[in-house]
N, C-alpha and C. Protein backbone atom coordinates (compact mmCIF):
# COMPACT_ATOMS: atom_id res chain seq x y z
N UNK A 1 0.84 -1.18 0.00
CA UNK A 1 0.00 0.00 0.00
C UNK A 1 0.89 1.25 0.00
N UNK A 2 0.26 2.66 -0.76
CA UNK A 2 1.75 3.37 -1.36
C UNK A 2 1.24 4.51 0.56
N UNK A 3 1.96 5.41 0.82
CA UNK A 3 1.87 6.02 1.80
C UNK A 3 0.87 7.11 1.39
N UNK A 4 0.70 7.25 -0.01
CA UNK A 4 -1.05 8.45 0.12
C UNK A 4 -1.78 7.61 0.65
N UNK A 5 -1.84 6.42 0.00
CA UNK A 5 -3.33 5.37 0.48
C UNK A 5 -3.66 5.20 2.11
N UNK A 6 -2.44 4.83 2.84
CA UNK A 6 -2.13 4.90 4.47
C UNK A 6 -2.18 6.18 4.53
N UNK A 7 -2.65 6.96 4.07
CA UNK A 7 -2.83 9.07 5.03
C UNK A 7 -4.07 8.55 4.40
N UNK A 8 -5.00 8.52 3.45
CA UNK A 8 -6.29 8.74 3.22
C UNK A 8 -7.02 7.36 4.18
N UNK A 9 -6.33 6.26 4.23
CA UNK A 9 -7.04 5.24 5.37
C UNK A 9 -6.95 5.87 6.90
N UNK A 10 -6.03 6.21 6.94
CA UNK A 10 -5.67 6.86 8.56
C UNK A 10 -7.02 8.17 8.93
N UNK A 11 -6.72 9.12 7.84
CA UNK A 11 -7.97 10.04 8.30
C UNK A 11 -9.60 9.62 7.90
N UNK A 12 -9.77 8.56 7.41
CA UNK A 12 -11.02 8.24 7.03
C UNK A 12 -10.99 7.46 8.81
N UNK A 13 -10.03 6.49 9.06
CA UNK A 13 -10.19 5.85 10.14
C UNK A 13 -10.38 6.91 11.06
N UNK A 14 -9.69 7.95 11.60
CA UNK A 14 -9.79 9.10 12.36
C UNK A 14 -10.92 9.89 12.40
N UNK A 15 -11.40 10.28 11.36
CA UNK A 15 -12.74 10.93 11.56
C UNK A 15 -14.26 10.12 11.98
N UNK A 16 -14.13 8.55 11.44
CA UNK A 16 -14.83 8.21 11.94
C UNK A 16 -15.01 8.28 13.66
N UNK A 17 -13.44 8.19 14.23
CA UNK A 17 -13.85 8.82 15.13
C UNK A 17 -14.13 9.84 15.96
N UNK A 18 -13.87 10.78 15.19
CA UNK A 18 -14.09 12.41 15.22
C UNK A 18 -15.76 12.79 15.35
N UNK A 19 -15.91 12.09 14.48
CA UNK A 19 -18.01 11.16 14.20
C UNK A 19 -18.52 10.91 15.48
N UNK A 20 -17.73 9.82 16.06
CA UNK A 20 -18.34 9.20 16.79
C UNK A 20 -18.64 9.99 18.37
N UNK A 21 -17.16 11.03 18.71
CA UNK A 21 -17.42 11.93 19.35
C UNK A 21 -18.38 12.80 19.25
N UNK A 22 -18.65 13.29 17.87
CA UNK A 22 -19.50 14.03 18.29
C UNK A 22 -20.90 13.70 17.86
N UNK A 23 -21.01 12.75 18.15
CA UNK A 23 -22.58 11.76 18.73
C UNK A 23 -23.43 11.39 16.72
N UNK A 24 -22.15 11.33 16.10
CA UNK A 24 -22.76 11.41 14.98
C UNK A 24 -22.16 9.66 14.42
N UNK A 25 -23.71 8.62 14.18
CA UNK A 25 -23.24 7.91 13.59
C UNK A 25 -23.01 7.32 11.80
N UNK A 26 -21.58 6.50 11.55
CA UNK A 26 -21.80 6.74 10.42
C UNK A 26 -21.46 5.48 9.99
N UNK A 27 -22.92 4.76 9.49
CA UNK A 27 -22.72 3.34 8.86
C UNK A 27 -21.60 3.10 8.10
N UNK A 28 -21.01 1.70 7.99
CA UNK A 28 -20.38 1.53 7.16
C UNK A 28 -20.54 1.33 6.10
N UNK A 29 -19.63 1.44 5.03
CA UNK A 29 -19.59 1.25 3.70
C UNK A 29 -20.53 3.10 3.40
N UNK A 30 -20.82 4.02 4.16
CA UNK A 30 -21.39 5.52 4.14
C UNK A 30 -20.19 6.31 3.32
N UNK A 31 -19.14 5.46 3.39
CA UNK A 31 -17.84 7.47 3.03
C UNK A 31 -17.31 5.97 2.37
N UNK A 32 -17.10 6.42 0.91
CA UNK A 32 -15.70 5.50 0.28
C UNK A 32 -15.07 6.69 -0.28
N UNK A 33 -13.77 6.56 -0.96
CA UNK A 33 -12.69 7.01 -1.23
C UNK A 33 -12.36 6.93 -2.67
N UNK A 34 -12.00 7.94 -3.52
CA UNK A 34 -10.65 7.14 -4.60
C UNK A 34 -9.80 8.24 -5.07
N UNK A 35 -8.68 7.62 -5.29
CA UNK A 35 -7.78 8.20 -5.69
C UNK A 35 -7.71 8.48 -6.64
N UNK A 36 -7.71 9.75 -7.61
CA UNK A 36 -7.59 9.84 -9.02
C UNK A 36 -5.69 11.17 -9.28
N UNK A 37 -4.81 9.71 -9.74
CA UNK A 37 -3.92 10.43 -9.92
C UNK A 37 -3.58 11.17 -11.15
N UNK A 38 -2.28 11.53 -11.48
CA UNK A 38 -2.01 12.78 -12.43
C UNK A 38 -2.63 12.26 -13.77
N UNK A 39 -3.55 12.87 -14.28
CA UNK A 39 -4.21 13.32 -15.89
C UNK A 39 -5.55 12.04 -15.83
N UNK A 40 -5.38 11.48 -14.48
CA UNK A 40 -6.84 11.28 -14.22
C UNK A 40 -8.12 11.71 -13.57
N UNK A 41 -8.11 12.88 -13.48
CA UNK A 41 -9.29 13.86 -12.98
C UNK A 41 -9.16 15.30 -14.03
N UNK A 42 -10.64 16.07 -13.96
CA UNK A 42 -11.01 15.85 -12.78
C UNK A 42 -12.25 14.48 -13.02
N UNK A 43 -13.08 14.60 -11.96
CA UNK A 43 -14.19 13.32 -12.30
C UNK A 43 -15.26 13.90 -12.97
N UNK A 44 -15.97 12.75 -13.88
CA UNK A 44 -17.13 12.84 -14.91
C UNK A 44 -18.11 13.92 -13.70
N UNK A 45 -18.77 12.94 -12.54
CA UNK A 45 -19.74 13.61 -12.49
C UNK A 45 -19.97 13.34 -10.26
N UNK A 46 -20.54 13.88 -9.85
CA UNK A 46 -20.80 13.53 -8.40
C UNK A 46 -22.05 12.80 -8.11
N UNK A 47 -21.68 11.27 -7.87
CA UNK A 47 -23.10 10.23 -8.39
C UNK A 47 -24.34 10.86 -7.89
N UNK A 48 -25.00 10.64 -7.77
CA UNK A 48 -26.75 10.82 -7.49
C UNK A 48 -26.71 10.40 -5.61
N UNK A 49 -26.87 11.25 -5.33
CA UNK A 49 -27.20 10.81 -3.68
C UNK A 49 -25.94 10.61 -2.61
N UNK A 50 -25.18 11.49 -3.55
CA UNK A 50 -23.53 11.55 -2.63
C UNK A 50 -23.22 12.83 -2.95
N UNK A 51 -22.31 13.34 -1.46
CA UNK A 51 -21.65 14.45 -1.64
C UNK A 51 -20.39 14.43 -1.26
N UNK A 52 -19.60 15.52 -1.16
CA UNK A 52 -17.96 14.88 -1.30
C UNK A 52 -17.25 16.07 -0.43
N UNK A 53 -16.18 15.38 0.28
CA UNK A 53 -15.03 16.23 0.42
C UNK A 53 -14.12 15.44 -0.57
N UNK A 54 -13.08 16.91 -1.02
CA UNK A 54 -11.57 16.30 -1.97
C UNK A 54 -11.20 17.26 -1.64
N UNK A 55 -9.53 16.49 -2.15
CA UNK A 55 -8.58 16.82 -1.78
C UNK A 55 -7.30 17.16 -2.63
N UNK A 56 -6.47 18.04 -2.56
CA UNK A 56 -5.37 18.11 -4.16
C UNK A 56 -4.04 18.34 -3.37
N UNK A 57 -3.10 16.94 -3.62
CA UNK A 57 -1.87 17.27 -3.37
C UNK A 57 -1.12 17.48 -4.30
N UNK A 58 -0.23 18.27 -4.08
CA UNK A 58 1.09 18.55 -5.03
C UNK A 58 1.66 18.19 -4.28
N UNK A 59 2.78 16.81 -4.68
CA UNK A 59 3.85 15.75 -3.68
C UNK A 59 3.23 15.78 -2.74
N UNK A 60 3.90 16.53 -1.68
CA UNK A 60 3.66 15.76 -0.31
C UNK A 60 2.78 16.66 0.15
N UNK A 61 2.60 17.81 -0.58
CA UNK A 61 1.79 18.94 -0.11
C UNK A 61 0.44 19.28 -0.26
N UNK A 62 -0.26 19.21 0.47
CA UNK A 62 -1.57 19.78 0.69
C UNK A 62 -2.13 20.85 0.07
N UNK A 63 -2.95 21.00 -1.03
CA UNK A 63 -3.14 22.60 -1.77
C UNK A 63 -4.26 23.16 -1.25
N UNK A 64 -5.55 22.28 -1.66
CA UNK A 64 -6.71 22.79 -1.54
C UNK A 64 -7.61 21.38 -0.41
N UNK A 65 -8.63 21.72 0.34
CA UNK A 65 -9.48 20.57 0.68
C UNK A 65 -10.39 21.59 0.80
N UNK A 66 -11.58 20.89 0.02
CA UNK A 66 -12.94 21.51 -0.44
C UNK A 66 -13.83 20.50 0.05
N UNK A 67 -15.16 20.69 -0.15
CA UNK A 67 -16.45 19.92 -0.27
C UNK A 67 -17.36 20.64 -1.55
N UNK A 68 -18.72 19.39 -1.47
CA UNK A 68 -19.64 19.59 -2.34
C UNK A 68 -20.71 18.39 -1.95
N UNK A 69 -22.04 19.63 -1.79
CA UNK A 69 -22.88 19.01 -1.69
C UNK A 69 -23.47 18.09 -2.73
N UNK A 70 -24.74 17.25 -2.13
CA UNK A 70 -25.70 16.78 -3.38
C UNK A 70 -25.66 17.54 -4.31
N UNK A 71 -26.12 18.83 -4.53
CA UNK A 71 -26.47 19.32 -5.93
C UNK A 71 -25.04 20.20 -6.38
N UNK A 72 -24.13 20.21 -5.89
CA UNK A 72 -22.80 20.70 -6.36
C UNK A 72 -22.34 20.16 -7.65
N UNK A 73 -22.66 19.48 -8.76
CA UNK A 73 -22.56 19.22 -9.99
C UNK A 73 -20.64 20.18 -10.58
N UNK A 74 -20.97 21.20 -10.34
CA UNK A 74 -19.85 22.39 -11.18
C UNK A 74 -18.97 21.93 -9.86
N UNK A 75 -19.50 22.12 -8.65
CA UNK A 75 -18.30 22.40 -7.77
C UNK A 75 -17.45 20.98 -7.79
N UNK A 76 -17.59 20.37 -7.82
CA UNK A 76 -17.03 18.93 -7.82
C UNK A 76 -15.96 18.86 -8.57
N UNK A 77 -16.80 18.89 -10.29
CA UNK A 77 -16.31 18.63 -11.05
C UNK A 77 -15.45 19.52 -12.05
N UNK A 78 -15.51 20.84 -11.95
CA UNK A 78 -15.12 21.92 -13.12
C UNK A 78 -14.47 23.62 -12.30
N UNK A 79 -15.01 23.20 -11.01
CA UNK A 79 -14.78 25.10 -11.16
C UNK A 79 -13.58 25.35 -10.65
N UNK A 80 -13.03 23.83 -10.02
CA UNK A 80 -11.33 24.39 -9.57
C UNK A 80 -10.15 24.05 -10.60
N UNK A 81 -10.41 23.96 -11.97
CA UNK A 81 -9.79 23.85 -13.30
C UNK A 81 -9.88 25.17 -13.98
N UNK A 82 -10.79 26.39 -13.10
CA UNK A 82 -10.64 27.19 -14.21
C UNK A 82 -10.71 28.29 -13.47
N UNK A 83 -9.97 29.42 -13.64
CA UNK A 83 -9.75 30.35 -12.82
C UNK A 83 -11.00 31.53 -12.52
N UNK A 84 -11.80 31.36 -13.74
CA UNK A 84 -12.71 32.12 -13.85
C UNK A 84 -14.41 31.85 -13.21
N UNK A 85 -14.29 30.64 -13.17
CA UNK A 85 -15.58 29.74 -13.00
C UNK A 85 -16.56 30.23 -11.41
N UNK A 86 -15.27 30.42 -10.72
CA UNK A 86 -16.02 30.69 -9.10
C UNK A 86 -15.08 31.76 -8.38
N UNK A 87 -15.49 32.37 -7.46
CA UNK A 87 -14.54 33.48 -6.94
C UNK A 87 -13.35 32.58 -5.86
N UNK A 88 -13.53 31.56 -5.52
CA UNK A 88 -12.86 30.88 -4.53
C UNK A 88 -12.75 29.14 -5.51
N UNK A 89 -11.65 29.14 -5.94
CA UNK A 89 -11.08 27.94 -6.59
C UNK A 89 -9.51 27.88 -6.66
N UNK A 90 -9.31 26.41 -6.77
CA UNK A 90 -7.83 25.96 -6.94
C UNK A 90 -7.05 26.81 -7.43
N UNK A 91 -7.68 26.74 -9.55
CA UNK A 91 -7.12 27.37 -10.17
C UNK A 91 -6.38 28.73 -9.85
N UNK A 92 -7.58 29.93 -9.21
CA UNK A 92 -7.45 31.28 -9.02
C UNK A 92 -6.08 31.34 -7.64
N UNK A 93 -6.33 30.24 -6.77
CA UNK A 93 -5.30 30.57 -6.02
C UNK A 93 -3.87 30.19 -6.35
N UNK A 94 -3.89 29.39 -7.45
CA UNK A 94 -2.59 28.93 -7.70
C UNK A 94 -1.77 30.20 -8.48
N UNK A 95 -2.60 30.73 -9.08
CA UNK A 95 -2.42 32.06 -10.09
C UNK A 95 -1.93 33.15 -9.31
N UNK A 96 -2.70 33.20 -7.92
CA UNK A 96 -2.62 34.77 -7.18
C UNK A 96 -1.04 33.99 -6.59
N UNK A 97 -0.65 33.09 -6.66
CA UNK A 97 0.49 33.03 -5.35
C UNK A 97 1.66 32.13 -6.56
N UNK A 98 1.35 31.83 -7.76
CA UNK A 98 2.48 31.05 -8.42
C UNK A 98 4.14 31.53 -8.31
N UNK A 99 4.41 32.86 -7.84
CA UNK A 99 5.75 33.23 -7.89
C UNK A 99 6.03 32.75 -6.32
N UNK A 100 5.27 32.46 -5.51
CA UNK A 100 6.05 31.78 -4.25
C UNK A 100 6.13 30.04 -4.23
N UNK A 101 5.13 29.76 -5.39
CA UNK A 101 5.20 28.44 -5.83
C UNK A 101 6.40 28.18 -6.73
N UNK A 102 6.80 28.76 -7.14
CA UNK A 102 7.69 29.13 -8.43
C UNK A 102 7.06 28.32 -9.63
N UNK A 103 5.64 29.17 -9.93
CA UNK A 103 5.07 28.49 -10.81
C UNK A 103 4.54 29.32 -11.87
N UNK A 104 5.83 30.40 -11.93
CA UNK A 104 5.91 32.24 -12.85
C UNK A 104 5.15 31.71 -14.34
N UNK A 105 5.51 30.19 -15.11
CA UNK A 105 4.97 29.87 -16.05
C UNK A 105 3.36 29.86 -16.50
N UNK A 106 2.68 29.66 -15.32
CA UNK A 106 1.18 29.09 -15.49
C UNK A 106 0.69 30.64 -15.54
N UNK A 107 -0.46 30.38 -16.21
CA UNK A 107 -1.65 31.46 -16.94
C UNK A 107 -2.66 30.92 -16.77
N UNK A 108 -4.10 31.80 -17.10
CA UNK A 108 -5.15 31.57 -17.15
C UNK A 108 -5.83 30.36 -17.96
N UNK A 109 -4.83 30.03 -19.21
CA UNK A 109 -5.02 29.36 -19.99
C UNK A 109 -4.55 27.85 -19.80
N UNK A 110 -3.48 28.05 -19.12
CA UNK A 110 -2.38 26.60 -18.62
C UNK A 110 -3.01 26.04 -17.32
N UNK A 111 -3.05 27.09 -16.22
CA UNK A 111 -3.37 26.50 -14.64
C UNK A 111 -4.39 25.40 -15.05
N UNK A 112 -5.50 24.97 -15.50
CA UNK A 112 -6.20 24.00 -15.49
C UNK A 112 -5.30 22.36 -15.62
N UNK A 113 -5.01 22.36 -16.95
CA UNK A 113 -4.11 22.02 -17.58
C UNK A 113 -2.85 21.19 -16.42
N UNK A 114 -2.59 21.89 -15.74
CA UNK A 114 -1.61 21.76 -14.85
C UNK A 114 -1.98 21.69 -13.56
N UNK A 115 -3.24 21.54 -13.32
CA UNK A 115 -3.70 21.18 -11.85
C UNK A 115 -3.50 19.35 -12.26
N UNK A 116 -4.78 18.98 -13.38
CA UNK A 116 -4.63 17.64 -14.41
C UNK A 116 -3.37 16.95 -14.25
N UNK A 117 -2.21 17.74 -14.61
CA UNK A 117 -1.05 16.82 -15.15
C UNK A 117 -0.34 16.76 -13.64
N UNK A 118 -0.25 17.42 -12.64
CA UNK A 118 0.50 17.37 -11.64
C UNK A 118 0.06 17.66 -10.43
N UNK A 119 -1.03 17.23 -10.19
CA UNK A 119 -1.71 17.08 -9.06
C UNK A 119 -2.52 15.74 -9.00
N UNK A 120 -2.55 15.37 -7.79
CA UNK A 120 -3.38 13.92 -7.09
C UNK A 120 -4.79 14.90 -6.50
N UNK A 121 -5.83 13.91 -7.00
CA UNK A 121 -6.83 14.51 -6.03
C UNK A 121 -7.31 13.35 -5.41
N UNK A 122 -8.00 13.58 -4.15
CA UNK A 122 -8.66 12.19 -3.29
C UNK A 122 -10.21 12.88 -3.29
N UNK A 123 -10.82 12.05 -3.63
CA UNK A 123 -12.43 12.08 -3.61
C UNK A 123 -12.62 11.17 -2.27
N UNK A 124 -13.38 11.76 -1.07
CA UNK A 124 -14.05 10.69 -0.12
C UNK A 124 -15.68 11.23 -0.41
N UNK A 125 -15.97 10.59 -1.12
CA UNK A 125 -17.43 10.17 -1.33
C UNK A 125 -18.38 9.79 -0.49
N UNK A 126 -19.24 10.81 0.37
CA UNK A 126 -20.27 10.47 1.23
C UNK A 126 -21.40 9.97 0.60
N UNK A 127 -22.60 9.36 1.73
CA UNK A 127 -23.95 9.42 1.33
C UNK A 127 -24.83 10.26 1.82
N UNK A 128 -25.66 10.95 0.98
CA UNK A 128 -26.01 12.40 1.21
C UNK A 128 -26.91 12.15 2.56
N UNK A 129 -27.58 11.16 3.05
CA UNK A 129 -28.28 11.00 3.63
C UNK A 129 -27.20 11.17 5.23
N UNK A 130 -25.91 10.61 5.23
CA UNK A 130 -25.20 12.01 6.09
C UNK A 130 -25.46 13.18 6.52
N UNK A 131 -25.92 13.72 5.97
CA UNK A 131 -26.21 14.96 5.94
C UNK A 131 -25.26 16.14 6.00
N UNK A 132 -25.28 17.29 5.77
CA UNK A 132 -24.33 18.50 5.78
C UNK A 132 -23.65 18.53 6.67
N UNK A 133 -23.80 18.70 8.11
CA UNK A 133 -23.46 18.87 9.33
C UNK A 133 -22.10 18.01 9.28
N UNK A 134 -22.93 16.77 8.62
CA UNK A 134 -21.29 15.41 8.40
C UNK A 134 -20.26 16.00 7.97
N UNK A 135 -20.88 16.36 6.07
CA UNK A 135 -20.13 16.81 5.71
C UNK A 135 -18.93 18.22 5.80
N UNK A 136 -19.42 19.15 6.64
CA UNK A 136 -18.79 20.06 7.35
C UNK A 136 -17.37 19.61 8.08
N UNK A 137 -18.62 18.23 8.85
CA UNK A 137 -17.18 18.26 9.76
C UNK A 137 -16.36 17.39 9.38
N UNK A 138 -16.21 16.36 8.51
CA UNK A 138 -15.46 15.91 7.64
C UNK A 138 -14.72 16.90 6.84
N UNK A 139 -15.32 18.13 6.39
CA UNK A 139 -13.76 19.03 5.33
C UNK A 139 -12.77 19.34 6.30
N UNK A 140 -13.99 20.24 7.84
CA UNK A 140 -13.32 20.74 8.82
C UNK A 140 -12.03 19.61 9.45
N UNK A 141 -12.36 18.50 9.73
CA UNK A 141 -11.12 17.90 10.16
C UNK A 141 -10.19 17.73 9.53
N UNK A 142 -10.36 17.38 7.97
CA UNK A 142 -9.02 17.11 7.11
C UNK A 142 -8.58 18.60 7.01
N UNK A 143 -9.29 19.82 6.92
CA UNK A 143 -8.39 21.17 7.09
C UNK A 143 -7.57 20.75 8.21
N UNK A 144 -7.94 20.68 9.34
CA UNK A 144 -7.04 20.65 10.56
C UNK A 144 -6.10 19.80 10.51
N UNK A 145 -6.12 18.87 9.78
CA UNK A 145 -5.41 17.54 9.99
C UNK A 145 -4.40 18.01 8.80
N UNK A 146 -4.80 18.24 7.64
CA UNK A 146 -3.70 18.23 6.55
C UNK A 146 -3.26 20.00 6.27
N UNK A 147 -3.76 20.92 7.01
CA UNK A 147 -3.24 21.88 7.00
C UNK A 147 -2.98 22.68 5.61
N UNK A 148 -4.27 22.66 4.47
CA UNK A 148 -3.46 22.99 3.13
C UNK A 148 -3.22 24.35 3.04
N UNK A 149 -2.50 24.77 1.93
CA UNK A 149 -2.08 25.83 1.77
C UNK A 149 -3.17 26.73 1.53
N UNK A 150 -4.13 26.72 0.76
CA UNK A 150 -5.38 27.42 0.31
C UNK A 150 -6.35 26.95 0.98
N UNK A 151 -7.16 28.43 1.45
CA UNK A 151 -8.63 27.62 2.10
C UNK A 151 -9.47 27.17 1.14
């Protein structure tokens, strides 16, 4: 098992009990996972009756951890590929800060492009019937836990 897979088992194992503290239960087989590595994302679509936290590392580093509800369709799938799409996305922050990234090359036109080719994202896939509150505190812990660079 490669050591992303052991950090995404560890905090799935962890929040469940993060869950369980706070009086929230969460069936099993409720949150699965997958890994979609470089120039395999982003994903088609956010199935029917699931909502999601993900996640985007560059190497070892933590960029973005987001969510998306049931009806989040764009947010899931499209708006952190493009700088323009939403006021708060991947893309736009990689753009506002690329000279401390040393990433002076990327543009409006490339950053998508280059989230694709050199970034890992982790999808943990809830069931909506979770509800929000879950999902909150599921982004909220992996913020705390993986500390990314962008809110």
């Amino acid at each position: 098992m490669c050591s992303l897979e052991k950090k995404i088992k560890s905090l799935l194992s962890d929040f469940i009990e993060v869950a369980k503290l706070a009086e929230t239960k969460i069936p099993e087989k409720s949150i699965n996972y997958e890994i979609l590595k470089k120039q395999c994302h982003p994903p088609n679509k956010l199935p029917k009756n699931e909502m999601a936290v993900y996640i985007f590392f560059w190497g070892d580093s933590c960029l973005k951890v987001g969510k998306a509800g049931p009806n989040s369709q764009a947010r899931y799938t499209s708006q952190h590929y493009n700088p323009g799409r939403a006021n708060s996305n991947l893309a736009r922050s990689i753009l506002k800060n690329k000279s401390d990234l040393n990433l002076a090359h990327l543009n409006r036109e490339n950053v998508g492009d280059w989230i694709k080719n050199e970034t890992v994202r982790v999808n943990f896939r809830l069931n909506a019937e979770l509800g929000n509150r879950t999902l909150s505190l599921m982004e909220t812990f992996i913020q705390c836990r993986l500390k990314p660079r962008f809110g």
